[in-house]
Protein backbone atom coordinates (compact mmCIF):
# COMPACT_ATOMS: atom_id res chain seq x y z
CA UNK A 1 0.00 0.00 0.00
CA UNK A 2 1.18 3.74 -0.87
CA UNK A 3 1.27 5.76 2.10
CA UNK A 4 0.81 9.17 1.74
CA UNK A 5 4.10 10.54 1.86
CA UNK A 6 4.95 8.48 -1.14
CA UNK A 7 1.88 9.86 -2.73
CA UNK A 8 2.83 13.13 -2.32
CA UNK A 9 5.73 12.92 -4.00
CA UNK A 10 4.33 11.35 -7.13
CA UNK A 11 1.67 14.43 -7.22
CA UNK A 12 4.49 16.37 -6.55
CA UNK A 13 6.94 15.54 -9.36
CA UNK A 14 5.29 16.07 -12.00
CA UNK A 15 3.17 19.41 -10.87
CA UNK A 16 4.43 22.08 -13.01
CA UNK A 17 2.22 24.62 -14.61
CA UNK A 18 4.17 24.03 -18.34
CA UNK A 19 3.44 20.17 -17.96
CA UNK A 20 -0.42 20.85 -16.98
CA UNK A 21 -1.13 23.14 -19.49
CA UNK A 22 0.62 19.98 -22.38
CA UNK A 23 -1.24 17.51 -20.43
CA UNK A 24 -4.70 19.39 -21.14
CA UNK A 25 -4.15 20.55 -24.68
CA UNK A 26 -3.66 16.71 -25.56
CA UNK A 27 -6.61 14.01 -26.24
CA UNK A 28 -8.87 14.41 -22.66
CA UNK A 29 -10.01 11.52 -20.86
CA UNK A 30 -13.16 13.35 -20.69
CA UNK A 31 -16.33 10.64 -19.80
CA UNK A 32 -14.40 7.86 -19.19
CA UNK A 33 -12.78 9.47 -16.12
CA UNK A 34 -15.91 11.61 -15.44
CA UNK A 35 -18.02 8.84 -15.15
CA UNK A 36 -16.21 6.67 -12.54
CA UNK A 37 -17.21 9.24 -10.09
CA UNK A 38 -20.78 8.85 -11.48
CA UNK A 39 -23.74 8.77 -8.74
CA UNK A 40 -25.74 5.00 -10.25
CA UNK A 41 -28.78 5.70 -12.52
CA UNK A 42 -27.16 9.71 -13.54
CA UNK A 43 -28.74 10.33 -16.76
CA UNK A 44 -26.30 11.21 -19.72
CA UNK A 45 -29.13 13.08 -21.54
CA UNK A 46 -29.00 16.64 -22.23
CA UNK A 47 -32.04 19.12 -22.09
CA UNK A 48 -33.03 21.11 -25.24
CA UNK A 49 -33.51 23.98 -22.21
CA UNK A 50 -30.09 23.77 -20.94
CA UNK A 51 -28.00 26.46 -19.94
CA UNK A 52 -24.59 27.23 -19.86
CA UNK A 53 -22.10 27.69 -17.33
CA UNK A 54 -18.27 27.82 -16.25
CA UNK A 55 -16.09 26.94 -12.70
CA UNK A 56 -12.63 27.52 -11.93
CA UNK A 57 -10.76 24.41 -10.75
CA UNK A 58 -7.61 26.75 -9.29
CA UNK A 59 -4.46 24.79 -8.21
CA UNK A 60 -2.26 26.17 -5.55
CA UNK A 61 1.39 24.79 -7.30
CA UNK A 62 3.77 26.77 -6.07
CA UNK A 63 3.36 25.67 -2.61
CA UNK A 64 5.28 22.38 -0.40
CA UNK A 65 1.34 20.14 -1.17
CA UNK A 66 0.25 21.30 -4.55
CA UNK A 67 -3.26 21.53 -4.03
CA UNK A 68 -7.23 22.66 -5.01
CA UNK A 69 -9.59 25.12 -3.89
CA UNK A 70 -12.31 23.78 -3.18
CA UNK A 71 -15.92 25.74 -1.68
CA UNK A 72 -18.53 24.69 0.41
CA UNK A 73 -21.87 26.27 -0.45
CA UNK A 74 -24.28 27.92 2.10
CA UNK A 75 -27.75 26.55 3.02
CA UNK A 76 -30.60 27.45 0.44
CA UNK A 77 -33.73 25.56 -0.79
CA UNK A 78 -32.08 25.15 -3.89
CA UNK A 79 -30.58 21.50 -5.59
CA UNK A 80 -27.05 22.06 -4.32
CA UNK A 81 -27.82 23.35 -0.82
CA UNK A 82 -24.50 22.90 1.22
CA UNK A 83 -22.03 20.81 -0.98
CA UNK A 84 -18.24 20.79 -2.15
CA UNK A 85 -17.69 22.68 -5.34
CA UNK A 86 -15.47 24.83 -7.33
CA UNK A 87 -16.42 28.85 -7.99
CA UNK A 88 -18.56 29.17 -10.75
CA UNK A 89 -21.63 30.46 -12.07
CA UNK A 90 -23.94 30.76 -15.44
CA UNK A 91 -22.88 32.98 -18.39
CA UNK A 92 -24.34 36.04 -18.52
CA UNK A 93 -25.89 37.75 -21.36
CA UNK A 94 -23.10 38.48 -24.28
CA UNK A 95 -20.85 36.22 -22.66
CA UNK A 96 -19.23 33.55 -24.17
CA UNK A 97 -15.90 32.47 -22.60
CA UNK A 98 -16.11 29.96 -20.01
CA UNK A 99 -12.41 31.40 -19.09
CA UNK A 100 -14.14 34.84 -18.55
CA UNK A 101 -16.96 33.77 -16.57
CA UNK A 102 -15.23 31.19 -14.65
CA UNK A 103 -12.43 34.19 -13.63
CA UNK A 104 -15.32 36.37 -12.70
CA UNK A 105 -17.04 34.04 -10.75
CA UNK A 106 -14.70 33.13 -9.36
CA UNK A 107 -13.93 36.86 -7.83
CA UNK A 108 -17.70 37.18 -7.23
CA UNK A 109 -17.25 34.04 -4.39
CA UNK A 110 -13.72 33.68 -3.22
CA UNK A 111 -11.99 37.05 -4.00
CA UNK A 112 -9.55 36.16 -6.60
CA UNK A 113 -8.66 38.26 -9.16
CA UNK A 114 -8.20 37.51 -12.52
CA UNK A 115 -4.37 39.16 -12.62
CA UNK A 116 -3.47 36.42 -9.85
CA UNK A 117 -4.59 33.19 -11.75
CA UNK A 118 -3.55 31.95 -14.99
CA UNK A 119 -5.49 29.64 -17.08
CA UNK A 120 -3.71 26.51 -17.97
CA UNK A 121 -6.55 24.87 -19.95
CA UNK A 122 -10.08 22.97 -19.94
CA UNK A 123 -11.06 20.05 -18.83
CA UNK A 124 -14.11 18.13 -20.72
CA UNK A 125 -17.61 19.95 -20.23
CA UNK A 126 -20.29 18.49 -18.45
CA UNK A 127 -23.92 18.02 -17.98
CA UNK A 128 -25.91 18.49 -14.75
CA UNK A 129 -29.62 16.66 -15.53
CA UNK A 130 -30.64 18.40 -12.02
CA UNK A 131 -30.24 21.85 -13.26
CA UNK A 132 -30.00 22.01 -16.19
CA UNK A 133 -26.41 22.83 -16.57
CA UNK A 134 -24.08 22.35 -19.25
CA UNK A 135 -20.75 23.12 -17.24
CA UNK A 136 -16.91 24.32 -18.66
CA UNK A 137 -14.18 23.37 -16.30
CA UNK A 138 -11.45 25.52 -16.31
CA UNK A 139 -8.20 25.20 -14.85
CA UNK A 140 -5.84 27.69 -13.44
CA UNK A 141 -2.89 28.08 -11.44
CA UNK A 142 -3.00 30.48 -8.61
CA UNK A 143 0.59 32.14 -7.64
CA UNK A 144 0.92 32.70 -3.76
CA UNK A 145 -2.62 34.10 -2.37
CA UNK A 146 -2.31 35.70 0.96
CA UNK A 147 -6.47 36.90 1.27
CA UNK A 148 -9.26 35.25 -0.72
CA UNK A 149 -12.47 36.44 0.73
CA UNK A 150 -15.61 33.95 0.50
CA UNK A 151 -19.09 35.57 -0.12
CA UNK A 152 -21.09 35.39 2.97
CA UNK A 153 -24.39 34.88 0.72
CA UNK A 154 -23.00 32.17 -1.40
CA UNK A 155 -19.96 30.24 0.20
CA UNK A 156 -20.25 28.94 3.62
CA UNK A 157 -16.48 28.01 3.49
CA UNK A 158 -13.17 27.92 1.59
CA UNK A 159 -11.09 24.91 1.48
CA UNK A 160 -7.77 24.01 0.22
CA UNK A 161 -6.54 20.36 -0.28
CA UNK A 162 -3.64 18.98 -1.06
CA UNK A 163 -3.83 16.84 -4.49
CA UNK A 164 -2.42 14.07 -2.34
CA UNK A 165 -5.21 13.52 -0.38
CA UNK A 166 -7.52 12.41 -3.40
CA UNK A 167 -4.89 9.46 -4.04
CA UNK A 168 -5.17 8.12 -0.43
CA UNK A 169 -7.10 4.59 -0.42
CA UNK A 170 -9.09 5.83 2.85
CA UNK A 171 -10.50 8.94 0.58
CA UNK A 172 -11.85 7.05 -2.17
CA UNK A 173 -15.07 5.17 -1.86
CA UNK A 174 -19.04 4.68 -2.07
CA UNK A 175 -20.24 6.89 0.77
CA UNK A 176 -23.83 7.73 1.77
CA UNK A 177 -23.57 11.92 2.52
CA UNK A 178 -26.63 13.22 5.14
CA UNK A 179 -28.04 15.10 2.58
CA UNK A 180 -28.81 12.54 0.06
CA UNK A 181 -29.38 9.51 2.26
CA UNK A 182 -28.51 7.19 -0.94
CA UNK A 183 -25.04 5.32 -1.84
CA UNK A 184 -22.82 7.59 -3.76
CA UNK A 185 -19.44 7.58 -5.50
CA UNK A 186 -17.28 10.15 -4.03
CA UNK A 187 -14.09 11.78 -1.87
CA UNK A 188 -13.84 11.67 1.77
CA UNK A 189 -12.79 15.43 3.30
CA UNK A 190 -12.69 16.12 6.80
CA UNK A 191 -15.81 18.35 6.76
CA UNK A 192 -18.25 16.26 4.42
CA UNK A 193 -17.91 14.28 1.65
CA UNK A 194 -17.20 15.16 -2.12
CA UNK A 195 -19.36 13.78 -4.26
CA UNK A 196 -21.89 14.48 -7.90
CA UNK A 197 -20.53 16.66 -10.47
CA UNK A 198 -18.09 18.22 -8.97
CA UNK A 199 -16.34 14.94 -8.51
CA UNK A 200 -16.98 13.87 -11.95
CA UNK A 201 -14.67 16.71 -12.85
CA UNK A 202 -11.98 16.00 -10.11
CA UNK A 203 -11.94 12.74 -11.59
CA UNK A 204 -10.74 13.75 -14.95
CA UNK A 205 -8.20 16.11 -13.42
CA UNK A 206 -6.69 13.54 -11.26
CA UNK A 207 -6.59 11.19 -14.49
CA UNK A 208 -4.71 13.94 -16.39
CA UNK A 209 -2.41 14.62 -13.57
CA UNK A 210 -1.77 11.02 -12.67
CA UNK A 211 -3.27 8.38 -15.42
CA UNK A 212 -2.00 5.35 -14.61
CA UNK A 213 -2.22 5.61 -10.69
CA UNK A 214 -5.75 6.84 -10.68
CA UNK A 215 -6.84 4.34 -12.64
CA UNK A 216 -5.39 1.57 -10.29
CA UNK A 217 -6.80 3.32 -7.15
CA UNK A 218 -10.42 4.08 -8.80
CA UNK A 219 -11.24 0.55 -10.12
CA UNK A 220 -10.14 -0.76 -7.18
CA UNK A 221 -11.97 1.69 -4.86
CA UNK A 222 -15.28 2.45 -6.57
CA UNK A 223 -18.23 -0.14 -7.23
CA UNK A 224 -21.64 1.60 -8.62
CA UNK A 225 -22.96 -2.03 -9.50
């Protein structure tokens, strides 16, 4: 078994903004790694009503852990009340860069400005049946951020996680989250679990960061029969 400070060091090795951006321009993995993070019985049918929209998956590199940023949302009557994502939001009228609206977003919920993140690439878009999403992932890498300032109305919390800790054995699994009450694919943090589409789309980073050891640890880790 890989313990974690081996881990690290794999994650670590080949972090490097150049590398990332090659590793994203080049054939994605796209659904095959999205959909090992899959919730069972997720419909892969788009809406003729859906709507567009953009997040920014920002990686801290330049740090001992490279790591994500990862938000918590507040409590709402609304379908993702409470859970893990990245910053992100629909397009707005006239728009139509998902770098644009995932940088602006992203300012709108955490604080960061545009001039301190640079955009390395895109993972594969996805669908969200539940609302009606059709979702850009971007991903940029954030130099060294000393305030980032969550939006009281929108973001209960900001969290940053080391890369390392989605390779660990004990973080990967079929988890049941309090909110759901029903058997999902997903990531263990300490303050909840990770799970839906946001995972779908950590899934296909971690494959392009880290193919072959991904692979190993997902089929071996996650069951949705």
């Amino acid at each position: 078994m890989l313990n974690l400070k081996t881990l690290k060091s794999i994650v670590i090795r080949k972090l490097s903004p150049e590398e990332i951006r090659e590793r994203l321009e080049r054939n994605l993995p796209g659904a095959e790694a999205q959909w090992r993070m899959a919730p069972a019985g997720r419909s892969s049918t788009q809406s003729i009503d859906s709507r567009k929209a953009a997040v920014l998956i920002p990686l801290l590199l330049d740090v001992e852990s490279p790591s994500v940023i990862l938000i918590q949302r507040t409590e709402y009557l609304g379908v993702h009340s409470g859970q893990f994502a990245f910053p992100g939001g629909k397009f707005d009228e006239g728009e139509d860069l998902p770098s644009k609206v995932a940088l602006r977003e992203a300012e709108e919920e955490i604080g960061l400005r545009a001039e301190h993140c640079s955009i390395l690439g895109h993972l594969s878009s996805l669908y969200i049946p539940v609302s009606q999403m059709h979702v850009f992932p971007v991903v940029g890498s954030i130099g060294n951020i000393v305030n980032l300032t969550r939006n009281e109305r929108e973001v209960h919390a900001i969290h940053t996680i080391p890369l390392a800790h989605f390779f660990v054995p004990e973080n990967i699994g079929i988890f049941e989250p309090p909110s759901i009450q029903r058997s999902v694919p997903g990531f263990r943090l300490e303050s909840g679990i990770l799970w839906g589409a946001t995972a779908m789309m950590l899934s296909e980073l971690l494959d392009v960061l880290e193919p072959k050891l991904w692979r190993q640890l997902s089929e071996r880790y996650l069951n949705n029969d």
